[in-house]
Protein backbone atom coordinates (compact mmCIF):
# COMPACT_ATOMS: atom_id res chain seq x y z
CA UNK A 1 0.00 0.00 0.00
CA UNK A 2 1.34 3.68 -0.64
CA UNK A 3 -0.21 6.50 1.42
CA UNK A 4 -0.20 10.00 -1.01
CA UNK A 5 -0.64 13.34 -0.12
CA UNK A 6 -3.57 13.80 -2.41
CA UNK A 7 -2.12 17.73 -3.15
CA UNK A 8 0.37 16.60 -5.24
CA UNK A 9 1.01 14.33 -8.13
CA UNK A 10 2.31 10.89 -8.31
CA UNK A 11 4.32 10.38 -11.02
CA UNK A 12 4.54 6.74 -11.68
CA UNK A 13 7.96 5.18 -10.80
CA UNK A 14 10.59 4.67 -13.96
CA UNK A 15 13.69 2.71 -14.54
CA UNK A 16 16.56 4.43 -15.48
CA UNK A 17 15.85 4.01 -19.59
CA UNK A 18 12.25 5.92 -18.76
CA UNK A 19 10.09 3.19 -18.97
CA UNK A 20 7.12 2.96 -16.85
CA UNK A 21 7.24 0.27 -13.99
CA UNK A 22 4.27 -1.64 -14.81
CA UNK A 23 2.73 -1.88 -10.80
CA UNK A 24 2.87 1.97 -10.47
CA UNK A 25 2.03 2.91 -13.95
CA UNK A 26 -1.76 3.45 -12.77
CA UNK A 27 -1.22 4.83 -9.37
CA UNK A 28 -1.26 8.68 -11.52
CA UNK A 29 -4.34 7.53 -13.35
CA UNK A 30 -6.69 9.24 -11.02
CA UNK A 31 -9.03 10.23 -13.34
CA UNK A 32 -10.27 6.96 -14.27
CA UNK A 33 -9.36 4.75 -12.00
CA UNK A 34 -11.60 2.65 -9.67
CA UNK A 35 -11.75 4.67 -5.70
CA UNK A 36 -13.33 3.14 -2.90
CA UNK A 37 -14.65 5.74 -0.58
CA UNK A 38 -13.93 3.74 2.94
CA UNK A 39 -16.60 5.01 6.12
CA UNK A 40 -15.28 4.26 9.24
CA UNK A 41 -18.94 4.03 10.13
CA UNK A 42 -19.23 7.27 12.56
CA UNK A 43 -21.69 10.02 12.22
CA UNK A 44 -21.38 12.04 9.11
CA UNK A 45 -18.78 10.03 7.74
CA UNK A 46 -20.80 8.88 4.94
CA UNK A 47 -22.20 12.16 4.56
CA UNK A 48 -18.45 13.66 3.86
CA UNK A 49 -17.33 11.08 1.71
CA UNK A 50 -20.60 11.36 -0.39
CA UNK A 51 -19.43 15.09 -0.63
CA UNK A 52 -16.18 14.43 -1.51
CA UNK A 53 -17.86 12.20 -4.37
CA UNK A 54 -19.77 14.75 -5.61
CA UNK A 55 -16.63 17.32 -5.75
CA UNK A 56 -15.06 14.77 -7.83
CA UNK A 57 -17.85 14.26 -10.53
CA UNK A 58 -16.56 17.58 -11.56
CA UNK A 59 -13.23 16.65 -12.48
CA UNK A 60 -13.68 13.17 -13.23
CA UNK A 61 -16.91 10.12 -13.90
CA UNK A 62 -17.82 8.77 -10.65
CA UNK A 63 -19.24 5.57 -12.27
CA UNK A 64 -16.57 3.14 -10.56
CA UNK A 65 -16.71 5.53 -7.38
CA UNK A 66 -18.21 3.57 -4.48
CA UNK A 67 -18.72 3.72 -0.95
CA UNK A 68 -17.50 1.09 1.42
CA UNK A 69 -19.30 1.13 4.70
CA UNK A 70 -17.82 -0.88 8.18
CA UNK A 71 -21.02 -2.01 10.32
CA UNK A 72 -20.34 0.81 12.61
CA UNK A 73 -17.71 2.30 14.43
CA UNK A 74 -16.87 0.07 16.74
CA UNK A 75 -16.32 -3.16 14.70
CA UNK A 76 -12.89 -3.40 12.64
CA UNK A 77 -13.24 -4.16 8.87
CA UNK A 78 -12.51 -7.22 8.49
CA UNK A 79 -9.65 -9.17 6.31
CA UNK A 80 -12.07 -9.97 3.82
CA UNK A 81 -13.49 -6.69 3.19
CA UNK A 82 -10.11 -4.73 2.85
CA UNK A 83 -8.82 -7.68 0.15
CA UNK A 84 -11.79 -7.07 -1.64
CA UNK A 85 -11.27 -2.85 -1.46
CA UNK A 86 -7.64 -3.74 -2.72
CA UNK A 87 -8.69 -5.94 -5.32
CA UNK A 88 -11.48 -4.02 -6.93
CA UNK A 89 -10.08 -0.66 -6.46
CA UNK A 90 -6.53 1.35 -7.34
CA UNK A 91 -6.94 3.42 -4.52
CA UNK A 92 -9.52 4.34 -1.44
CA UNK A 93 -10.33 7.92 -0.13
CA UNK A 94 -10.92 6.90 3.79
CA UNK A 95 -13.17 8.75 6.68
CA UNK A 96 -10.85 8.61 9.65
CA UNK A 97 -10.80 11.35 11.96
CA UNK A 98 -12.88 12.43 14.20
């Protein structure tokens, strides 16, 4: 997993002839890519990722945007459910803090 600062670019990785490292040549491809928005489950969370969502459909389709909800705040995702964020999704947009 690679945590980015979301204001500023990721410019996928190269070798030293310029080529494009295959696992990081999507990481930049924010536009188009599939993002899980990940709720923690607390109050509003949902609300603020559903936002963010809608902030994005101006720069970008939100077709292959979805929201990933936990039961609630007090129950950990499970193994399962973050293998099957990582596996559908290049990257997830998560509701943390409180």
């Amino acid at each position: 997993m690679r945590i980015v600062n979301p204001s500023y670019a990721l410019l996928p990785a190269t070798h030293n002839r310029g080529e494009v490292v295959k696992e990081t040549a999507g990481l930049s491809e924010w536009t188009s890519s599939p993002i899980a928005l990940f709720s923690n489950g607390k109050p509003n969370s949902q609300e603020l990722l559903l936002g963010l969502r809608d902030r994005l459909a101006e720069l970008r389709p939100v077709d292959n945007v979805d929201l990933v909800l936990k039961p609630g705040p007090s129950v950990a995702a499970t193994s399962a459910m973050i293998d099957a964020v990582a596996q559908k999704y290049r990257m997830a947009l998560v509701a943390l803090g409180d």
